[in-house]
Protein backbone atom coordinates (compact mmCIF):
# COMPACT_ATOMS: atom_id res chain seq x y z
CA UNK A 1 -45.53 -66.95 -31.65
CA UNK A 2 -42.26 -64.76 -32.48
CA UNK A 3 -39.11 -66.33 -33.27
CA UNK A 4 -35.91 -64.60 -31.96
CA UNK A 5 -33.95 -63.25 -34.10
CA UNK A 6 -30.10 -64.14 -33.29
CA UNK A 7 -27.66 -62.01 -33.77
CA UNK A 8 -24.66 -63.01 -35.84
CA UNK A 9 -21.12 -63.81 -34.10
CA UNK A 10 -18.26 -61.44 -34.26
CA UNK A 11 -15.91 -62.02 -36.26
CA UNK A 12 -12.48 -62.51 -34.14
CA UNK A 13 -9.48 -59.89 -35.41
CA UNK A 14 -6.32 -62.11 -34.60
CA UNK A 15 -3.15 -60.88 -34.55
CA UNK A 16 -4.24 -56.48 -34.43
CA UNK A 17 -2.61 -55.84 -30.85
CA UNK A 18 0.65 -56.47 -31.46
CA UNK A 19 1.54 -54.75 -34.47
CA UNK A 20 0.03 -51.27 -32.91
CA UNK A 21 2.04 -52.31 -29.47
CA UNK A 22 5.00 -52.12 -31.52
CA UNK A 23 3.74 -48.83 -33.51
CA UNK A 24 3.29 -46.63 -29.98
CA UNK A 25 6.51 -48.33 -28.96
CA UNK A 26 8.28 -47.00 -31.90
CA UNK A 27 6.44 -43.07 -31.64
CA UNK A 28 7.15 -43.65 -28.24
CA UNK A 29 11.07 -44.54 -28.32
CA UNK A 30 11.35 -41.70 -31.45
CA UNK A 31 10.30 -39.46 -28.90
CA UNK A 32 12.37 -40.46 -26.36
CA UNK A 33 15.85 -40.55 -28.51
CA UNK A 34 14.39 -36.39 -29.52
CA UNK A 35 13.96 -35.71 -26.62
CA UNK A 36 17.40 -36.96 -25.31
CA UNK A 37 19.30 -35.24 -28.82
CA UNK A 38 17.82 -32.36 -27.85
CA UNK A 39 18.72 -32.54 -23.95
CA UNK A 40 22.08 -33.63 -24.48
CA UNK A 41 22.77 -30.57 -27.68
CA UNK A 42 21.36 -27.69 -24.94
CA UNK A 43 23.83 -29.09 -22.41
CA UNK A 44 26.33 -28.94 -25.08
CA UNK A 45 24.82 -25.11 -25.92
CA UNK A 46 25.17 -24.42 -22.46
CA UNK A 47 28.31 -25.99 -21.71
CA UNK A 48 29.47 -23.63 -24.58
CA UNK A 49 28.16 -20.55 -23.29
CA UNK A 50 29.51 -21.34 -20.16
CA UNK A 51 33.16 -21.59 -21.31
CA UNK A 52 32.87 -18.93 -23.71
CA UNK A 53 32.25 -16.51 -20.44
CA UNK A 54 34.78 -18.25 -18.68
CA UNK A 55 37.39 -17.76 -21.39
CA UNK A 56 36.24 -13.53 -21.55
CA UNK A 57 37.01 -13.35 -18.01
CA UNK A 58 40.12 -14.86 -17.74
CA UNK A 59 41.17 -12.87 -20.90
CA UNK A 60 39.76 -9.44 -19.05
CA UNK A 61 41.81 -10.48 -16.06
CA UNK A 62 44.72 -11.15 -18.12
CA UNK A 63 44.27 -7.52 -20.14
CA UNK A 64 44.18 -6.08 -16.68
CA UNK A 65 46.97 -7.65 -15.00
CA UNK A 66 48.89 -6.39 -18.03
CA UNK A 67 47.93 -3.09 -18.22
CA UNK A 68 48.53 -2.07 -14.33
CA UNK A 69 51.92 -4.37 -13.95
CA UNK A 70 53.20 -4.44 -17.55
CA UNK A 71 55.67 -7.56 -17.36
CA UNK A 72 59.68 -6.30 -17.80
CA UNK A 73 60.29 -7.91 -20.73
CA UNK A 74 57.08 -6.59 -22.08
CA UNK A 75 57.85 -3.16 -20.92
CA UNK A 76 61.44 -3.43 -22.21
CA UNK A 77 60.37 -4.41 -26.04
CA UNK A 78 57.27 -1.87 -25.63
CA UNK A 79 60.06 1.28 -26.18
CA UNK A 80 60.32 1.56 -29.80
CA UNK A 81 62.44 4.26 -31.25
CA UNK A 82 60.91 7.07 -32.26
CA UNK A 83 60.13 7.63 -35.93
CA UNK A 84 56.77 7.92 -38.39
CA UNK A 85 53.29 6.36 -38.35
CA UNK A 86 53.86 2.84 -39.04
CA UNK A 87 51.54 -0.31 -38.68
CA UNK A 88 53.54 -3.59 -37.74
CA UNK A 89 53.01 -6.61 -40.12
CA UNK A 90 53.54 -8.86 -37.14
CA UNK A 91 53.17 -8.65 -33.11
CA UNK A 92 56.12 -6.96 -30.78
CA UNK A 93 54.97 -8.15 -27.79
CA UNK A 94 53.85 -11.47 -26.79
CA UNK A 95 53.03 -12.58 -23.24
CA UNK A 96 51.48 -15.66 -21.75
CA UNK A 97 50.52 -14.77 -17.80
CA UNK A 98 49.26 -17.99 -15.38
CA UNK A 99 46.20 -16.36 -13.84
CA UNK A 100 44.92 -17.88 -10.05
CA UNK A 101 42.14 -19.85 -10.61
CA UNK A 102 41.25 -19.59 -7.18
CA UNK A 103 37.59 -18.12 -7.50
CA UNK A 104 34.69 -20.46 -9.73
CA UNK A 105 36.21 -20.72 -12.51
CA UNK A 106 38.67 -23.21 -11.09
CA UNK A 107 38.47 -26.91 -12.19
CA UNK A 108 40.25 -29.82 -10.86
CA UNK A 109 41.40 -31.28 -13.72
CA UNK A 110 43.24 -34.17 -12.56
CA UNK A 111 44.28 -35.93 -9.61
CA UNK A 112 46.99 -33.32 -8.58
CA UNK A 113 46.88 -29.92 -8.79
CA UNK A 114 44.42 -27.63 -10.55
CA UNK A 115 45.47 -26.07 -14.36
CA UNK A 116 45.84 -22.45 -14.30
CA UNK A 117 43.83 -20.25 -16.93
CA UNK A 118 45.89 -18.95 -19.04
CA UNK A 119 45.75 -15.27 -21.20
CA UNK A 120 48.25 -14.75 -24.09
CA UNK A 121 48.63 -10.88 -24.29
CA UNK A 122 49.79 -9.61 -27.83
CA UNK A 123 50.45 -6.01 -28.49
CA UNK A 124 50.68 -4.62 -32.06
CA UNK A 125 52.39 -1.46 -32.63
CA UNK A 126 50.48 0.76 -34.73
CA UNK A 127 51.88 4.39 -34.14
CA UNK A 128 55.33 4.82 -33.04
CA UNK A 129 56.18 7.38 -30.60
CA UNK A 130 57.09 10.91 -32.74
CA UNK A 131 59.82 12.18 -29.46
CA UNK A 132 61.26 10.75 -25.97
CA UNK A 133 58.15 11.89 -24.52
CA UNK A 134 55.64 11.23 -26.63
CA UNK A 135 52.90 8.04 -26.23
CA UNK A 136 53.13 5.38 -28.80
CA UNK A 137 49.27 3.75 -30.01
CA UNK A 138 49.38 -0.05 -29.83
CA UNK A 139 46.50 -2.48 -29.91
CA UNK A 140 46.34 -5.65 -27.81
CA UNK A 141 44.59 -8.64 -28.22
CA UNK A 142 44.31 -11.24 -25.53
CA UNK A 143 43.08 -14.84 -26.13
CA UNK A 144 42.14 -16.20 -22.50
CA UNK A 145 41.94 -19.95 -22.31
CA UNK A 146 39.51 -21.00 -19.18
CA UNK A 147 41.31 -24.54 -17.52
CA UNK A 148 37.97 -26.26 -17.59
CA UNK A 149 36.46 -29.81 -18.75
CA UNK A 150 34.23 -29.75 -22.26
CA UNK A 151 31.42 -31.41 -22.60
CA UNK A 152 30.79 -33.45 -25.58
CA UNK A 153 29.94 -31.18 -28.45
CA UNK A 154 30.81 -28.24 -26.42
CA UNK A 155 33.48 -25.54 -28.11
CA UNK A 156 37.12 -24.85 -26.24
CA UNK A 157 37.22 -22.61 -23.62
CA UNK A 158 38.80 -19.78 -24.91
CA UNK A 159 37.73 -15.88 -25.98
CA UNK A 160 39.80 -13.26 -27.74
CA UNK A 161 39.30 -9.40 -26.69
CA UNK A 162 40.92 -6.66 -27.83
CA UNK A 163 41.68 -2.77 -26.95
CA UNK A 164 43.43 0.00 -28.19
CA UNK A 165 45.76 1.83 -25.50
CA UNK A 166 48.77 4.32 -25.85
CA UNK A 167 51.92 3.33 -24.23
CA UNK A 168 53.14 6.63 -22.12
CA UNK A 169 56.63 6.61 -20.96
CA UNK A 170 58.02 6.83 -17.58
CA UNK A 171 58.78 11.00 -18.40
CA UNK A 172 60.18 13.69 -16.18
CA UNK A 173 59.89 17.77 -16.94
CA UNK A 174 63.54 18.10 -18.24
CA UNK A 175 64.47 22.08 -18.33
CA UNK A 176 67.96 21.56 -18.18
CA UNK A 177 70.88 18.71 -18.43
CA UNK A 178 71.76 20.06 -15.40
CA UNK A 179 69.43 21.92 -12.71
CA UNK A 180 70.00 22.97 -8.76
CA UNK A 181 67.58 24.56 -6.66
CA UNK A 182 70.40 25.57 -4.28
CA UNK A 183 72.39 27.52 -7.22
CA UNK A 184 75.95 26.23 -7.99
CA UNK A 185 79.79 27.66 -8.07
CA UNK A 186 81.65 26.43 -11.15
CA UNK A 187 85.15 26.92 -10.83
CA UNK A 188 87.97 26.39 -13.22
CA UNK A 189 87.89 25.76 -17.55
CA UNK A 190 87.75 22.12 -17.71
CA UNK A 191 84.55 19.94 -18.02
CA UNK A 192 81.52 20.83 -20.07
CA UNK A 193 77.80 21.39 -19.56
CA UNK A 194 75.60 20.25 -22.75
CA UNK A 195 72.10 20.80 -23.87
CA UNK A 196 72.33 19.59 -26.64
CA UNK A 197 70.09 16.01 -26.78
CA UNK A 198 73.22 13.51 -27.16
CA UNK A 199 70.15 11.14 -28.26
CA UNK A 200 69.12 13.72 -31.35
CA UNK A 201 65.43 12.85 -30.60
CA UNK A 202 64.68 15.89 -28.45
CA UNK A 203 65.26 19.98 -28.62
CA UNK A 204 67.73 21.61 -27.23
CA UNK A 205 67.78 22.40 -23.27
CA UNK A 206 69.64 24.74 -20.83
CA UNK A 207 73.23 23.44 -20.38
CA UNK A 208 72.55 24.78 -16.94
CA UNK A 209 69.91 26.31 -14.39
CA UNK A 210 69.79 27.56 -11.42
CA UNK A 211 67.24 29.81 -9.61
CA UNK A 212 67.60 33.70 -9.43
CA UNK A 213 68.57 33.53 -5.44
CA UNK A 214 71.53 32.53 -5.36
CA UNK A 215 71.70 32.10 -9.04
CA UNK A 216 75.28 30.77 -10.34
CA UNK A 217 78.71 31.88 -9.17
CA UNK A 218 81.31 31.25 -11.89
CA UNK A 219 85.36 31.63 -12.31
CA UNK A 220 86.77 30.52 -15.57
CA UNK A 221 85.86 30.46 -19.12
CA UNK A 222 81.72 29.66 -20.25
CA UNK A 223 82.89 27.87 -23.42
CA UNK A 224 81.97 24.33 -22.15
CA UNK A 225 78.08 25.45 -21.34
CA UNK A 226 76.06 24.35 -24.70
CA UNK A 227 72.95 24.27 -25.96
CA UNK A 228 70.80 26.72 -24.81
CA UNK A 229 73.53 28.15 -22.39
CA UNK A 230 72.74 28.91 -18.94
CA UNK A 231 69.18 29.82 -17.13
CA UNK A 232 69.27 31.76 -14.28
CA UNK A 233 66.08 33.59 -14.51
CA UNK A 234 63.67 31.53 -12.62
CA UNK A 235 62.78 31.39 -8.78
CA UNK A 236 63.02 28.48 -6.51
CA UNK A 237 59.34 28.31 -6.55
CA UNK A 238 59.02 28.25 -9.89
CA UNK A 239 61.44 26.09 -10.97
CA UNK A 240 59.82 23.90 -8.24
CA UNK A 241 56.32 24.28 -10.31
CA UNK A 242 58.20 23.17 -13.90
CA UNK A 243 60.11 19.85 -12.34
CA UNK A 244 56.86 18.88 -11.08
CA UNK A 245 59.15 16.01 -9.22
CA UNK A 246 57.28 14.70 -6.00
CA UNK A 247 60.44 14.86 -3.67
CA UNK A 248 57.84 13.52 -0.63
CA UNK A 249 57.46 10.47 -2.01
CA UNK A 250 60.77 9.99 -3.89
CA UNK A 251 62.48 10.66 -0.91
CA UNK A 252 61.36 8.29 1.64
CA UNK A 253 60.42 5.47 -1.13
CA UNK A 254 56.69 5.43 -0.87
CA UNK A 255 56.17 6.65 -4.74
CA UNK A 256 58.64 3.89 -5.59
CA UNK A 257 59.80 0.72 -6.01
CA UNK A 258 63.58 0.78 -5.84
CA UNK A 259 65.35 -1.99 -6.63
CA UNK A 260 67.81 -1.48 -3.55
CA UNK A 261 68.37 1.37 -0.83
CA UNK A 262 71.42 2.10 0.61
CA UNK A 263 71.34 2.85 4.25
CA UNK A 264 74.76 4.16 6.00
CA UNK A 265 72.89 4.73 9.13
CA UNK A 266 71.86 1.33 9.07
CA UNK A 267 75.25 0.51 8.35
CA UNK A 268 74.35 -0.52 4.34
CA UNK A 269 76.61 1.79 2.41
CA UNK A 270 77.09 -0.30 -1.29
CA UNK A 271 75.22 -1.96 -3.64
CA UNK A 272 75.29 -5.86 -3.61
CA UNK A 273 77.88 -7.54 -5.33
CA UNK A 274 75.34 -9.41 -7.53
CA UNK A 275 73.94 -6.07 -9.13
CA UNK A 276 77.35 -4.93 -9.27
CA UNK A 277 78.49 -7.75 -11.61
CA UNK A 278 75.12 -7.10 -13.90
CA UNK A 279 75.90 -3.38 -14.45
CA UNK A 280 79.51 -5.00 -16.04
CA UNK A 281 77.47 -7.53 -18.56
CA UNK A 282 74.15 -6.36 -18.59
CA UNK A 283 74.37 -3.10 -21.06
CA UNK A 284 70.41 -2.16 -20.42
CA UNK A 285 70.14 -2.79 -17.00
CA UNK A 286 68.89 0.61 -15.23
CA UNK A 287 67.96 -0.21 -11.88
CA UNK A 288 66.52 2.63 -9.51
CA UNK A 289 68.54 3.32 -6.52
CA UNK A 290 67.80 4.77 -3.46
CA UNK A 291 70.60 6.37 -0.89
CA UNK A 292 68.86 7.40 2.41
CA UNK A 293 71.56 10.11 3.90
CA UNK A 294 69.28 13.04 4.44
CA UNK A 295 70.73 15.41 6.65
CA UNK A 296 73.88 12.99 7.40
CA UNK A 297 77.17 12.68 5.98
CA UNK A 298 78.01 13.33 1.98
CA UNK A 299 77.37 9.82 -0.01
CA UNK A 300 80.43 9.01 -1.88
CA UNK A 301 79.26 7.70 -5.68
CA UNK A 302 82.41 5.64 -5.62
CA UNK A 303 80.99 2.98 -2.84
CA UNK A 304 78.42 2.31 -5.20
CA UNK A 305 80.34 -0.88 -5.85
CA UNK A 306 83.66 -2.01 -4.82
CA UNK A 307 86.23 -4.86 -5.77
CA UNK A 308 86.54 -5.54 -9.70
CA UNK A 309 83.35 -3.70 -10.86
CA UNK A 310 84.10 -0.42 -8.77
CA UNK A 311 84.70 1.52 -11.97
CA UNK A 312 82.57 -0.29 -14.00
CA UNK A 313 79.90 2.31 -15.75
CA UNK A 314 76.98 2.37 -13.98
CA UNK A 315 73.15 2.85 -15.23
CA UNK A 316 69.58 3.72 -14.19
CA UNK A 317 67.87 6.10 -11.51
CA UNK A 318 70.01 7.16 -8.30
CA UNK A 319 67.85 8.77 -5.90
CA UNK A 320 70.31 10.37 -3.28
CA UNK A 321 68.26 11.88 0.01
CA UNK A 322 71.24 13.87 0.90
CA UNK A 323 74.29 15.42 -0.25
CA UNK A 324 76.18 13.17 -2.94
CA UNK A 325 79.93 13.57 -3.85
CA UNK A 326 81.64 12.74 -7.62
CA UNK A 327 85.14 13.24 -7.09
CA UNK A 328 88.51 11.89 -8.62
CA UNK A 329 87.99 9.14 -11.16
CA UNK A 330 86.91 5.96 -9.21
CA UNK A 331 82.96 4.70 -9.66
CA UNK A 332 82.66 4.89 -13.38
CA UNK A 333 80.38 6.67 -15.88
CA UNK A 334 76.98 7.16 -14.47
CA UNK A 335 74.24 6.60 -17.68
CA UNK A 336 70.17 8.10 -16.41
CA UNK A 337 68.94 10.00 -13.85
CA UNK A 338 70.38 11.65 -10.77
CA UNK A 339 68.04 12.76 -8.60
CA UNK A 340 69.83 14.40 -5.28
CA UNK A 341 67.72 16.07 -2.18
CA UNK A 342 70.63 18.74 -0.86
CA UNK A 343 73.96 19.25 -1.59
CA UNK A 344 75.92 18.26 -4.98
CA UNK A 345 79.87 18.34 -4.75
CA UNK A 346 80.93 17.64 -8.40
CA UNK A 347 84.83 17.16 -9.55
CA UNK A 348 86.69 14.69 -10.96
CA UNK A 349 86.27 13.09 -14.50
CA UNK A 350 83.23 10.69 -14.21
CA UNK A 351 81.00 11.29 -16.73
CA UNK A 352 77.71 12.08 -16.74
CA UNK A 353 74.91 11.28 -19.33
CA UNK A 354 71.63 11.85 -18.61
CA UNK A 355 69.89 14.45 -16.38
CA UNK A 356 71.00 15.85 -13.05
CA UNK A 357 68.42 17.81 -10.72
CA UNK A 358 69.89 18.19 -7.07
CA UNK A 359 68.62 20.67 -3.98
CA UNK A 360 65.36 19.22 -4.21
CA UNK A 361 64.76 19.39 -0.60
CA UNK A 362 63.86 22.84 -1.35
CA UNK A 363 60.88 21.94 -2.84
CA UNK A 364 59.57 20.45 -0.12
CA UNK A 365 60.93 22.30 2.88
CA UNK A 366 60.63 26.14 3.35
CA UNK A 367 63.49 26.34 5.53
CA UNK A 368 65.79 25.09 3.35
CA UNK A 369 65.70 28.21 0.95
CA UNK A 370 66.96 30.62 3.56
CA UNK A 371 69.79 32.23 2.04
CA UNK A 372 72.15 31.22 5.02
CA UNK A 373 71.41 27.66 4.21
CA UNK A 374 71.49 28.12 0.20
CA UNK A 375 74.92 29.74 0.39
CA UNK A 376 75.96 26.45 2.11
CA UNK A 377 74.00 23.94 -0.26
CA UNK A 378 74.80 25.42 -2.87
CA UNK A 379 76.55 22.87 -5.83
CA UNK A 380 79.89 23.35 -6.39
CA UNK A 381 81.63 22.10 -9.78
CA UNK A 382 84.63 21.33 -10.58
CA UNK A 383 87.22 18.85 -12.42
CA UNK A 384 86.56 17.97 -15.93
CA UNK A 385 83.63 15.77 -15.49
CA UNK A 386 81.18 16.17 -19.31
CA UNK A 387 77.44 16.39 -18.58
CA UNK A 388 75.83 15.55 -21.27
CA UNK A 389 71.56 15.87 -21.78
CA UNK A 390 70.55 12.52 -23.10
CA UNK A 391 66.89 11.60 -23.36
CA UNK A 392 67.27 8.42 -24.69
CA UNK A 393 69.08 7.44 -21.43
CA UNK A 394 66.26 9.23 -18.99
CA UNK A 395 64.02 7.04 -20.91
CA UNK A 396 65.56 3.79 -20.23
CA UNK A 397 65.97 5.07 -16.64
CA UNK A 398 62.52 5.71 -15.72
CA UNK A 399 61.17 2.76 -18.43
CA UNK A 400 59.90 0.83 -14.84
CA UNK A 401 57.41 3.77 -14.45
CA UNK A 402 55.87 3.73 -17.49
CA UNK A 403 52.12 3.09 -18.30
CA UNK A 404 49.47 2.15 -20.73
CA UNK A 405 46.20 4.18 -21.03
CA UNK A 406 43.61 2.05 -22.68
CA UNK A 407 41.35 4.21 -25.20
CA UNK A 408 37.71 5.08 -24.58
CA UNK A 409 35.18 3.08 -26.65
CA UNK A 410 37.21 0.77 -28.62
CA UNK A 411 37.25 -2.47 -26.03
CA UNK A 412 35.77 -5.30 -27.68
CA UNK A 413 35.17 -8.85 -26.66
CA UNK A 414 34.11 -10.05 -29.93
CA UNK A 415 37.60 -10.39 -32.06
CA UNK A 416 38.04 -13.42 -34.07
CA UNK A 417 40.21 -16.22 -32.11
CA UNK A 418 43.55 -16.16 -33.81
């Protein structure tokens, strides 16, 4: 008879459960925390990449709102005087522009209205301008700042870029401190006719030009023509060619922006009263003017203004459609550019600094170089009015139309925040 064999009891493990429980809840909630640091750093990451590109395009916006409407104050401080190479220790220009925030960039902020972005435009000058008409070399670095929330972590919202551009100045084809297409009588030895740059930052030009047909018809001594004397060697259509002036658009407005037109027909025959009083305390204000008279009655330069500031001196570009009269002594120096489409009747003792180029109609209309009608267009001067060639003035006339031409290959949107 076999016995059975028993098999020996298990020994109970008390207490081995618990302690491994709290082990896997440990790996468990280690991997858990890593896995939320790590979730809540590539938000941050992201959140950071996200307002970095925000913060580039609201600086490109801002670089190219600046470059195609350069702000006036900008465009007043970005006219150096000419001189040598020179590298500025500091900025000369320093605009902040509010940009819309109207496409997805935009974040509301607060309870109210949204913040704008905002791009602060600084321009270095690095090469100054070496004449009137020469382009200056600048570099301009804009920090955008993107109106957004930042996530925990995440960086500010803001990108520098920068460019190199030259600054070209509003510039005309000067060939003369005084030119007409329609020729010009001169009558008399008083007044004077200069060349010679009154600004010393530009060569000498013809006192006086006129085409070959009808050419110049003088009485009277030649004394007060200086510089390079008179210029009457040219034809219409070439003289047309070397002003380069685009009487079309000038003319009826659509190639500018003036800053007010004078209408007789429509019964608007002076300036207003406020631009009047600005011209008498506002030494660099050079507004461009436009007087639509084509083909009507002579403009009289002395309604310009009237009352107290009548003879005040008077600045800027005056685009005259028609015939335009200086006579006597009422209406004050005129500082810039005088621009007139027919006729130019000229006596008196205003003075002139600037440029004058009148009969410019011709350029545009055949008919108006038959001889019949350029015997009767034809400028007549008198009095003892000074003309004086002044490129400095020109300048600050046509400063409005000036532009910058950013240059190839040197944008960059990776220039240290200042």
């Amino acid at each position: 008879m076999m016995t059975a064999r028993l098999r020996p009891q298990a020994r109970r493990r008390n207490g081995v459960v618990f302690p491994m429980v709290l082990i896997l809840m440990a790996v468990l909630s280690a991997g858990a925390a890593g896995a939320f640091t790590y979730l809540t750093m590539e938000t941050a990451s992201t959140g950071s990449r996200q307002a970095a590109q925000d913060a580039r395009l609201v600086a490109e916006d801002g670089l190219e709102r600046f470059v195609h409407d350069i702000p006036t104050v900008a465009r007043d401080s970005m006219v150096p005087a000419s001189g040598p190479i020179l590298v500025a220790a500091d900025s000369s220009v320093t605009t902040v522009l509010l940009l819309s925030v109207s496409d997805t960039r935009q974040r509301q902020l607060s309870s109210t209205a949204p913040v704008p972005d905002t791009a602060e435009v600084k321009a270095y000058l690095l090469r100054r301008a070496s004449s009137a008409s020469d382009s200056s070399l600048w570099l301009f670095k804009v920090r955008g700042v993107a109106a957004r929330a930042r996530p925990a972590g995440g960086t500010k919202a803001e990108r520098t870029i920068a460019v190199y551009a030259w600054f070209a100045p509003g510039r005309m084809n000067v060939i003369g401190g005084w030119v007409s297409l329609t020729g010009a009588d001169r009558t008399g030895n008083a007044g004077s006719f200069s060349g010679v740059d009154a600004c010393a930052k530009d060569t000498a030009r013809f006192g006086i030009v006129v085409p070959n047909d009808p050419g110049a018809g003088f009485t009277g001594s030649l004394a007060g023509i200086t510089g390079k004397g008179i210029d009457e060697t040219r034809s219409i259509a070439t003289l047309s060619a070397q002003l380069n002036i685009d009487w079309a658009s000038l003319s009826t407005g659509s190639g500018i922006t003036p800053a007010f037109v004078i209408d007789p027909s429509a019964g608007i025959s002076s300036l207003p009263s406020a631009m009047c009083a600005r011209f008498h305390v506002d030494t660099g204000y050079a507004p461009t003017i436009l007087v639509k008279n084509a083909g009507g009655a002579e403009y009289n330069y002395a309604n310009l203004c009237s009352g107290a500031t009548k003879n005040d001196d008077k600045r800027g570009l005056l685009i005259v459609t028609g015939d335009l009269g200086m006579s006597g002594s009422s209406g004050g120096k005129w500082t810039g550019v005088l621009l007139i489409g027919e006729r130019f009747s000229s006596n008196g003792t205003q003075d002139v600094s600037g440029v004058v180029v009148s009969g410019l109609r011709a350029t545009v209309d055949a008919t108006f170089r038959t001889p019949s009608v350029l015997n009767a267009e034809s400028s007549v001067l008198k009095g003892s009015k000074q003309y004086t060639y002044d490129s400095c003035a020109v300048g600050r006339a046509l400063r409005g139309y000036a532009g910058l031409r950013p240059m190839q290959n040197t944008y960059t949107d990776q220039w240290p925040t200042y």
